[in-house]
PDB file of N, CA and C in Angstrom:
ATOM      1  N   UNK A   1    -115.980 -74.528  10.814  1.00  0.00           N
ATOM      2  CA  UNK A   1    -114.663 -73.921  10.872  1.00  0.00           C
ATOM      3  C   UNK A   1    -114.733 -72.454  10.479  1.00  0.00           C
ATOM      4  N   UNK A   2    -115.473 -72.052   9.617  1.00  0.00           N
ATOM      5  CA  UNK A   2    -115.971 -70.918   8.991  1.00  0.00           C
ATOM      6  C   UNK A   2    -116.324 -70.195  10.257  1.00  0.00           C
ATOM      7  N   UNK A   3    -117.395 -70.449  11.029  1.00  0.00           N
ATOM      8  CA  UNK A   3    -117.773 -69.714  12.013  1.00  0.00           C
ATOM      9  C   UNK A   3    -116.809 -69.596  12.691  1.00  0.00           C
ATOM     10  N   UNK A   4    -115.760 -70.470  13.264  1.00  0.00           N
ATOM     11  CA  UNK A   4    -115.152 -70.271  14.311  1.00  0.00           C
ATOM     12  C   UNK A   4    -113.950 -69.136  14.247  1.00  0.00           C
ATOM     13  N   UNK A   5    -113.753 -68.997  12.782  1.00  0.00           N
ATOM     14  CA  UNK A   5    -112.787 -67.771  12.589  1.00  0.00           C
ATOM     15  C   UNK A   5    -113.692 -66.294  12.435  1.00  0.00           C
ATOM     16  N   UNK A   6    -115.007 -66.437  12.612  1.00  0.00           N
ATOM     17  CA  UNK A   6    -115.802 -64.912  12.532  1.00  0.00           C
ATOM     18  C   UNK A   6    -115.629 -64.919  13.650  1.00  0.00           C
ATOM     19  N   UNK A   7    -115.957 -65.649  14.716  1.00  0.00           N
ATOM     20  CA  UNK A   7    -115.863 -65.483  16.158  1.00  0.00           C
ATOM     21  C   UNK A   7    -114.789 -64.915  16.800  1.00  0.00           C
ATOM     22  N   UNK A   8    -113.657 -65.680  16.159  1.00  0.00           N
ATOM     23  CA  UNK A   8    -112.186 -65.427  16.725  1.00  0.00           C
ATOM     24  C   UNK A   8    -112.294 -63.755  16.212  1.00  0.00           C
ATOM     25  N   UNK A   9    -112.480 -63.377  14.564  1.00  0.00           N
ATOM     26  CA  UNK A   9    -112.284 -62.075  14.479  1.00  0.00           C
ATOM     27  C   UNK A   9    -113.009 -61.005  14.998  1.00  0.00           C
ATOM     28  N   UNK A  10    -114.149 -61.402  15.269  1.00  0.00           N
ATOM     29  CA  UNK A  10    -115.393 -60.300  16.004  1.00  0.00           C
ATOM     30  C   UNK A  10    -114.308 -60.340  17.362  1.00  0.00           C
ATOM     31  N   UNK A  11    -114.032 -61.466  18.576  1.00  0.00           N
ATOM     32  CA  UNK A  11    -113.599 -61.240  19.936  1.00  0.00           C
ATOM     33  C   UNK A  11    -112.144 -60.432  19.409  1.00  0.00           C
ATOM     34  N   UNK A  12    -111.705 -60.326  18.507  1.00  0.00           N
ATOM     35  CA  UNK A  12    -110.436 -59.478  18.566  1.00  0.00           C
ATOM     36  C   UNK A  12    -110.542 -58.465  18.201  1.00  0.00           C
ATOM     37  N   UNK A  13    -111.551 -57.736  17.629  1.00  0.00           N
ATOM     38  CA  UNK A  13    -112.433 -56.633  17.552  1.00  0.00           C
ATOM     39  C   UNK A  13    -112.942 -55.946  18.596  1.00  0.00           C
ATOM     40  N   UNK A  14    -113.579 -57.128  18.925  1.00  0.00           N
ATOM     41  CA  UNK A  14    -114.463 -56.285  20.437  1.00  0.00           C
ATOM     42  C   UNK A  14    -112.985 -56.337  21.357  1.00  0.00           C
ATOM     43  N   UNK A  15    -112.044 -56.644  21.556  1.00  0.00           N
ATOM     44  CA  UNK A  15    -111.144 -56.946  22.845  1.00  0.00           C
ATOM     45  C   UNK A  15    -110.484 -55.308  22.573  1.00  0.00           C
ATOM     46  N   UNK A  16    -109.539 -54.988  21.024  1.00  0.00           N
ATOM     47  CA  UNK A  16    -109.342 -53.477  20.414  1.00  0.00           C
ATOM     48  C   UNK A  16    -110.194 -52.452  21.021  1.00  0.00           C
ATOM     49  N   UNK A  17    -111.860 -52.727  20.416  1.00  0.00           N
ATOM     50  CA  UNK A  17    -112.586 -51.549  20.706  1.00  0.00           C
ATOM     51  C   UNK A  17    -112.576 -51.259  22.378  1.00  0.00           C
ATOM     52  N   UNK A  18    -112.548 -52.505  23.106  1.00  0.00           N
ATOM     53  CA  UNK A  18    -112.758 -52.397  24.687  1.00  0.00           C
ATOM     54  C   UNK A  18    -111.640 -51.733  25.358  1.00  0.00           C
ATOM     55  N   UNK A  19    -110.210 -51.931  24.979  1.00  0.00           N
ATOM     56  CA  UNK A  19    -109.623 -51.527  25.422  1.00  0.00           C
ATOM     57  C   UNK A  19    -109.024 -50.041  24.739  1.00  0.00           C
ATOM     58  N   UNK A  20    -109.233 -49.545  23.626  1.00  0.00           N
ATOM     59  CA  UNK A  20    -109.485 -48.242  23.128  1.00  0.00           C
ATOM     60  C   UNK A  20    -110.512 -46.858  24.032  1.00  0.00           C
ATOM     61  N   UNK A  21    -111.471 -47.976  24.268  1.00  0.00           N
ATOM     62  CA  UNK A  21    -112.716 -46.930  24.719  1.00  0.00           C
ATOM     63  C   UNK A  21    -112.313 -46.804  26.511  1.00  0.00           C
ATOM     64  N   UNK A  22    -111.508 -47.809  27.213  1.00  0.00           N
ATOM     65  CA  UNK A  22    -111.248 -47.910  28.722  1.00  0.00           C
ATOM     66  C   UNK A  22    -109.968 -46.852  28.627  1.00  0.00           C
ATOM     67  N   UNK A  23    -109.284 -46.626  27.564  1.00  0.00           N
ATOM     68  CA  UNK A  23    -108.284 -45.515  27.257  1.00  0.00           C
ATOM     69  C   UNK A  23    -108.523 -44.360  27.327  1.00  0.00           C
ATOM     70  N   UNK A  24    -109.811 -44.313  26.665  1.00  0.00           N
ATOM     71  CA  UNK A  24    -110.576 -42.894  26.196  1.00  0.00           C
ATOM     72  C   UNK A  24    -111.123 -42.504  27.363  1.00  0.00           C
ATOM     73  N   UNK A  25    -111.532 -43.084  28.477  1.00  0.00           N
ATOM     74  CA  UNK A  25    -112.573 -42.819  29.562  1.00  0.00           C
ATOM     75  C   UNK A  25    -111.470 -42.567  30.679  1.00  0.00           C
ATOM     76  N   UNK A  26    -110.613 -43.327  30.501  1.00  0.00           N
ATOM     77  CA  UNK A  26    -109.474 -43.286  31.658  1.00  0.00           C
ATOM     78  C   UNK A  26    -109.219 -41.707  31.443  1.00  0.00           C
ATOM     79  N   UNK A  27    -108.836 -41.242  30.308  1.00  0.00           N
ATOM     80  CA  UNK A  27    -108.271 -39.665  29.719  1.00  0.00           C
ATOM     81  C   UNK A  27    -109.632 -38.748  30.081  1.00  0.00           C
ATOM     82  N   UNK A  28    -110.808 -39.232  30.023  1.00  0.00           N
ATOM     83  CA  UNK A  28    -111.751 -38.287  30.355  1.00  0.00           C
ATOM     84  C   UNK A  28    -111.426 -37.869  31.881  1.00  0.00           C
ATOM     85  N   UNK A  29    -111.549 -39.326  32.662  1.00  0.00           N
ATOM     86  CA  UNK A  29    -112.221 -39.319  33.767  1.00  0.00           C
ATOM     87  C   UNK A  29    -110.381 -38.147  34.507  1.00  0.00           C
ATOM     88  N   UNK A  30    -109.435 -38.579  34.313  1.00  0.00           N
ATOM     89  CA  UNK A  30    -107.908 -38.025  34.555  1.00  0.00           C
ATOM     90  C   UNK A  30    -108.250 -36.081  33.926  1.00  0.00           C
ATOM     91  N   UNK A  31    -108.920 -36.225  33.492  1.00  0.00           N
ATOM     92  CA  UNK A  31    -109.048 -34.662  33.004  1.00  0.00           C
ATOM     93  C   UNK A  31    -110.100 -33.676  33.726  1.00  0.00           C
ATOM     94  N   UNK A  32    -111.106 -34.756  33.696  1.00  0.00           N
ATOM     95  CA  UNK A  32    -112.260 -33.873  34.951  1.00  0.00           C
ATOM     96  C   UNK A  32    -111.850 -34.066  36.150  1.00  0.00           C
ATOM     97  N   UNK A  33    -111.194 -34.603  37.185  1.00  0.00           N
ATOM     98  CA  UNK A  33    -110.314 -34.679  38.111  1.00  0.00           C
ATOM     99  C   UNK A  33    -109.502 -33.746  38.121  1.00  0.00           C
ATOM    100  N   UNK A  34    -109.046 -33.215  37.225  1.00  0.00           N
ATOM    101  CA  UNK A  34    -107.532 -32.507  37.414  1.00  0.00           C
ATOM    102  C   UNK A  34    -108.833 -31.400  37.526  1.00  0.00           C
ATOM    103  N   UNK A  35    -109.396 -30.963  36.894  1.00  0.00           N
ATOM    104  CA  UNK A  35    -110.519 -29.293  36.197  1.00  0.00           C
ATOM    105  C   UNK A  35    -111.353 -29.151  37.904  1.00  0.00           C
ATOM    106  N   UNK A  36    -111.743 -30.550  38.451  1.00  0.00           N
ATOM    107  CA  UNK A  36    -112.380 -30.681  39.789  1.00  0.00           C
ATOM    108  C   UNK A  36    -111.498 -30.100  41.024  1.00  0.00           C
ATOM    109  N   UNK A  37    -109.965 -30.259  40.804  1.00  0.00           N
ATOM    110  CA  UNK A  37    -109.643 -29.932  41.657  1.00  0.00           C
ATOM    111  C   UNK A  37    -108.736 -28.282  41.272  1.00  0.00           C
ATOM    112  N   UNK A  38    -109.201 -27.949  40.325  1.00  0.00           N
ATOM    113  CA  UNK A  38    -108.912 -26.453  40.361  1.00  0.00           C
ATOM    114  C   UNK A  38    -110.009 -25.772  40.371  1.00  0.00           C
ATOM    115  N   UNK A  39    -111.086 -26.290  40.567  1.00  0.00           N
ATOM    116  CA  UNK A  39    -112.236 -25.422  40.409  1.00  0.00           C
ATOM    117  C   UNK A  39    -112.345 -25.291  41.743  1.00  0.00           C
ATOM    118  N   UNK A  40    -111.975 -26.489  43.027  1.00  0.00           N
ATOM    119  CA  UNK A  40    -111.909 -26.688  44.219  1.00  0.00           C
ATOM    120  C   UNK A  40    -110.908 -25.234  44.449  1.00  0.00           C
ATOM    121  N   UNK A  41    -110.072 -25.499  44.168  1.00  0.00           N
ATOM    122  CA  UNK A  41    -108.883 -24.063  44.613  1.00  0.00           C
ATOM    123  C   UNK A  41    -109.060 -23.220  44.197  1.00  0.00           C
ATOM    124  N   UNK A  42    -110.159 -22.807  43.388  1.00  0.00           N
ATOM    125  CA  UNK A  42    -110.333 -21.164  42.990  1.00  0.00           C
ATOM    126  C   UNK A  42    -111.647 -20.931  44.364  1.00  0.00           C
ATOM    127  N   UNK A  43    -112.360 -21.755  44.081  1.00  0.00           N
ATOM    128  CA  UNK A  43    -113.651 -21.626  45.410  1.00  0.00           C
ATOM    129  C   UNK A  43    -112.891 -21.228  46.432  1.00  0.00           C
ATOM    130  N   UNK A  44    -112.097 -22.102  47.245  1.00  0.00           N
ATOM    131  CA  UNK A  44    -111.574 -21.678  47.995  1.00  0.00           C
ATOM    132  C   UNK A  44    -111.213 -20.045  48.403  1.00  0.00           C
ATOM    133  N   UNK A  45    -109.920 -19.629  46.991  1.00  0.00           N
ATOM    134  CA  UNK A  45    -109.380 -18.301  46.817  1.00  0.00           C
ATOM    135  C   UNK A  45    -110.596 -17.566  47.057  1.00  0.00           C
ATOM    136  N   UNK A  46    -111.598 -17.945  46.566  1.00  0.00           N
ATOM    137  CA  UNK A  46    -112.731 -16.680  46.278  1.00  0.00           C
ATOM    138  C   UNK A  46    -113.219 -16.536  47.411  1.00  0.00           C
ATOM    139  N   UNK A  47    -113.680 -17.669  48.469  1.00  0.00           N
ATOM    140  CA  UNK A  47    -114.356 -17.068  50.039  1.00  0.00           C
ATOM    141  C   UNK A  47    -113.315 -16.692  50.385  1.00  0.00           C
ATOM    142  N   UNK A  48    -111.696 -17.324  50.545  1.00  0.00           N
ATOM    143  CA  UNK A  48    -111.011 -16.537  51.701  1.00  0.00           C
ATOM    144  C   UNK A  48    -111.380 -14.746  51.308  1.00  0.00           C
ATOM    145  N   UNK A  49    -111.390 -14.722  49.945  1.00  0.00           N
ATOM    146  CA  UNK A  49    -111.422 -12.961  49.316  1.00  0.00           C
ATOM    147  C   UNK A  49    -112.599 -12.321  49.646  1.00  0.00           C
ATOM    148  N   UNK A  50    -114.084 -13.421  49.159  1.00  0.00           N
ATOM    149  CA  UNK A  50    -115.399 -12.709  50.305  1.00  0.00           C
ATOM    150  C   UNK A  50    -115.298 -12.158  51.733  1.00  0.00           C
ATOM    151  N   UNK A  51    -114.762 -13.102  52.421  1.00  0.00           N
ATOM    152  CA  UNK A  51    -114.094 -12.798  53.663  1.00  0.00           C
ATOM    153  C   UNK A  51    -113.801 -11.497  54.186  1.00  0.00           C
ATOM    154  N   UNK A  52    -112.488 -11.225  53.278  1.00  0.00           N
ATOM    155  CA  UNK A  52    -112.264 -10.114  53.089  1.00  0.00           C
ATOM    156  C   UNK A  52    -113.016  -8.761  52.952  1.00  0.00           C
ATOM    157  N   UNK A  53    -113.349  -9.005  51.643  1.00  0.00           N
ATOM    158  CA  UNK A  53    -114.386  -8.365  51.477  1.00  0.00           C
ATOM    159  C   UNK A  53    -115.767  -7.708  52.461  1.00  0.00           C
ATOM    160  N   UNK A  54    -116.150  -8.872  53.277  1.00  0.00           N
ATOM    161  CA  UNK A  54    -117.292  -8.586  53.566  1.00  0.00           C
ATOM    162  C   UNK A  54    -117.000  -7.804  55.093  1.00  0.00           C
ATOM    163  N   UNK A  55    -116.013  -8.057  55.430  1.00  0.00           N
ATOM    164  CA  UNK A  55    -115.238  -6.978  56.864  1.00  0.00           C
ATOM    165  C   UNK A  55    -115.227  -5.732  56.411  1.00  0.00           C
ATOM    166  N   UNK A  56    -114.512  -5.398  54.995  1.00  0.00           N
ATOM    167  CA  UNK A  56    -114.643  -4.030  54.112  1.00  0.00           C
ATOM    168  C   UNK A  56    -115.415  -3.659  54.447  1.00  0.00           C
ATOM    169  N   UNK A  57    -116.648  -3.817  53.778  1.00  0.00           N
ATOM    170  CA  UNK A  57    -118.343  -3.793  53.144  1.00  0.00           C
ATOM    171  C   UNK A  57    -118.616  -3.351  54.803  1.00  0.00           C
ATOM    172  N   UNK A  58    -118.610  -3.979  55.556  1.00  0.00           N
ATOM    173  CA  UNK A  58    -119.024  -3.702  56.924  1.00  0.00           C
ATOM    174  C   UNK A  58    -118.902  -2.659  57.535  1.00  0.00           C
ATOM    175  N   UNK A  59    -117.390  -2.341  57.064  1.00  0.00           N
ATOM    176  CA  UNK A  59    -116.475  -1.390  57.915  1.00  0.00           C
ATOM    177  C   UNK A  59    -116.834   0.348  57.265  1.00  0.00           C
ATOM    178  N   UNK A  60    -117.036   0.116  55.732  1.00  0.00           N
ATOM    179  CA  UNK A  60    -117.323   1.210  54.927  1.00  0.00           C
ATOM    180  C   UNK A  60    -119.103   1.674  55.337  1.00  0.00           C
ATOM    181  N   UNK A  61    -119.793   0.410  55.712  1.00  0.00           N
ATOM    182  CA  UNK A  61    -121.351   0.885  56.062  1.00  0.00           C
ATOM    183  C   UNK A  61    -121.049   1.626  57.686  1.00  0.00           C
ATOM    184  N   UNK A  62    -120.365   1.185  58.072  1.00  0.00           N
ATOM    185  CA  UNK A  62    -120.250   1.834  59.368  1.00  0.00           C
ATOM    186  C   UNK A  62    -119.631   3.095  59.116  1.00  0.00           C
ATOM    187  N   UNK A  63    -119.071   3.432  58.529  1.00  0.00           N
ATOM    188  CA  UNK A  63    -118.110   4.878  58.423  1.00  0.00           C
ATOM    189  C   UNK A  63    -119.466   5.935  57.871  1.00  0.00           C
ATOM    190  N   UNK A  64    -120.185   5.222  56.689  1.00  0.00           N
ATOM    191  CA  UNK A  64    -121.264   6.315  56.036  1.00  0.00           C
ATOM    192  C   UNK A  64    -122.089   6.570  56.737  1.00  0.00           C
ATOM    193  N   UNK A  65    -122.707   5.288  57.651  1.00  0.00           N
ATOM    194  CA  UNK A  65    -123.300   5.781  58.785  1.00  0.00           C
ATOM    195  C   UNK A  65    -123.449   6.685  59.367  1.00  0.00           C
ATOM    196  N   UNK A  66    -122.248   7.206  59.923  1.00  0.00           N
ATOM    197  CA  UNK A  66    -121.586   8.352  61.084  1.00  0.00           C
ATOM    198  C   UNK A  66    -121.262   9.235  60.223  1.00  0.00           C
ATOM    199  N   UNK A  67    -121.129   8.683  58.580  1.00  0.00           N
ATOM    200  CA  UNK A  67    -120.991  10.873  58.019  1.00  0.00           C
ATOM    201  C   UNK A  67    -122.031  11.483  58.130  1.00  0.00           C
ATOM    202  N   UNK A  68    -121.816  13.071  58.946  1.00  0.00           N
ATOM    203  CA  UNK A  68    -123.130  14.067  58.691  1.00  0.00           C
ATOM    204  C   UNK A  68    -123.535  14.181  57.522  1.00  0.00           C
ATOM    205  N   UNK A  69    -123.122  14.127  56.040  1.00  0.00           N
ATOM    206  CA  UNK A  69    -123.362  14.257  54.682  1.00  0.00           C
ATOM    207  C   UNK A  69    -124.699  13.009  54.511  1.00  0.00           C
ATOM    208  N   UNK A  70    -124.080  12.099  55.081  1.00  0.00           N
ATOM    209  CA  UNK A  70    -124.832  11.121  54.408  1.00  0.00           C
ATOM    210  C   UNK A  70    -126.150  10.952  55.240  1.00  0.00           C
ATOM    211  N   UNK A  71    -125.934  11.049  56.835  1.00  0.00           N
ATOM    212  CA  UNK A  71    -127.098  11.236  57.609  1.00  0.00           C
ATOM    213  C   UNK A  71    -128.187  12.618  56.663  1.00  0.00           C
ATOM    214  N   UNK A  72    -127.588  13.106  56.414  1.00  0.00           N
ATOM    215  CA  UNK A  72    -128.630  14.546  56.344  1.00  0.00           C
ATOM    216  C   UNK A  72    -129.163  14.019  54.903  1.00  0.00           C
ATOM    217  N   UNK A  73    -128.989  13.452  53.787  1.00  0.00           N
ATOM    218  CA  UNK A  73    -129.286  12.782  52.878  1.00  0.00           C
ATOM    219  C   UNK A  73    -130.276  11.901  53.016  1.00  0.00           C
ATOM    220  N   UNK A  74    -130.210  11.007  54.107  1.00  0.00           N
ATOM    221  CA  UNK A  74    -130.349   9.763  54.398  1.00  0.00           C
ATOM    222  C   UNK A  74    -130.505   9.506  55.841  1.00  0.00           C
ATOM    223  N   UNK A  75    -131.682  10.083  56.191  1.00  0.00           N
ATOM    224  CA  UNK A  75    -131.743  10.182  57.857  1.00  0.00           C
ATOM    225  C   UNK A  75    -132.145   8.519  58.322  1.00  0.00           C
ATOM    226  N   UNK A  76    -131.803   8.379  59.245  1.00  0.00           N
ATOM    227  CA  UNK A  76    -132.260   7.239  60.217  1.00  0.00           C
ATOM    228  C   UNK A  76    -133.454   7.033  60.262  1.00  0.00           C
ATOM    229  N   UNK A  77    -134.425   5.812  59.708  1.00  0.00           N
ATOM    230  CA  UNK A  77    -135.911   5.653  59.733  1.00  0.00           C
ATOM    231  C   UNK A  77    -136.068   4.888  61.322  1.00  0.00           C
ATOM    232  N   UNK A  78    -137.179   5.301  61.649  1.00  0.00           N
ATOM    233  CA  UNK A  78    -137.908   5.049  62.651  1.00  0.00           C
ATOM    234  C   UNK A  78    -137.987   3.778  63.302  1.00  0.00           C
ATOM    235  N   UNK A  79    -138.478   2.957  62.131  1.00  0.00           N
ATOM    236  CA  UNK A  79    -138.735   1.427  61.962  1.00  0.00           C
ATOM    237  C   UNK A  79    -137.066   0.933  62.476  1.00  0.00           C
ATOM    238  N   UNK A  80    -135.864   1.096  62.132  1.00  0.00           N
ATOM    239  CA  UNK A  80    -135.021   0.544  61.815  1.00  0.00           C
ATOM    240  C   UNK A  80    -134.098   0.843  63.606  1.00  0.00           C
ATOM    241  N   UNK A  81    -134.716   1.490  64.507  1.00  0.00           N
ATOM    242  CA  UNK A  81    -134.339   1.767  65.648  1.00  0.00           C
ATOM    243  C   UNK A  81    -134.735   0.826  66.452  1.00  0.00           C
ATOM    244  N   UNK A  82    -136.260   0.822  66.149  1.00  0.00           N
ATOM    245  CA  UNK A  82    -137.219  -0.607  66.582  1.00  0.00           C
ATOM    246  C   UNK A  82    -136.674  -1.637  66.447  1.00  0.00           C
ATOM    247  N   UNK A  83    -136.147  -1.711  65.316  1.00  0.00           N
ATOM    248  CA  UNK A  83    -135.354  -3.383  65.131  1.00  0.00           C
ATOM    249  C   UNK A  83    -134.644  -3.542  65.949  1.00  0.00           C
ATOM    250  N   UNK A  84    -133.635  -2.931  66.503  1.00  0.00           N
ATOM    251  CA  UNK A  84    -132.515  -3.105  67.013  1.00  0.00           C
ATOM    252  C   UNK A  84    -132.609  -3.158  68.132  1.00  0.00           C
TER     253      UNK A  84
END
């Protein structure tokens, strides 16, 4: 009879701790989900803005290109005609 009430109190122990810790994990797992999907929407923000960006970047190498300042600085190599 002795044993059968350690038993009863250990399973009402373990049943507390089980459903404490499925609480705790539920709140983890609900929190990295939410952080997953804003980290998703900043990625996003940030290529549409590379995007952006990289038409700039393009548009500004093409302009220095064609300045006489920068040609006479920075003449056109040889090699790089070949490539093209």
């Amino acid at each position: 009879m002795d044993t059968l009430v350690k038993a009863d109190i250990f399973f009402f122990i373990a049943s507390i701790a089980t459903v404490v810790l499925t609480v705790l994990v539920s709140l983890v797992l609900y929190y990295l989900i939410k952080a997953g999907r804003n980290l998703h929407a900043l990625s996003v923000a940030l290529q549409d803005r590379f995007a952006d960006s990289e038409e700039f970047v393009v548009e500004l190498k093409e302009r220095l290109e064609d300045n006489p300042i920068f040609r006479f600085f920075f003449p056109p190599s040889r090699r790089r005609k070949h490539i093209k």
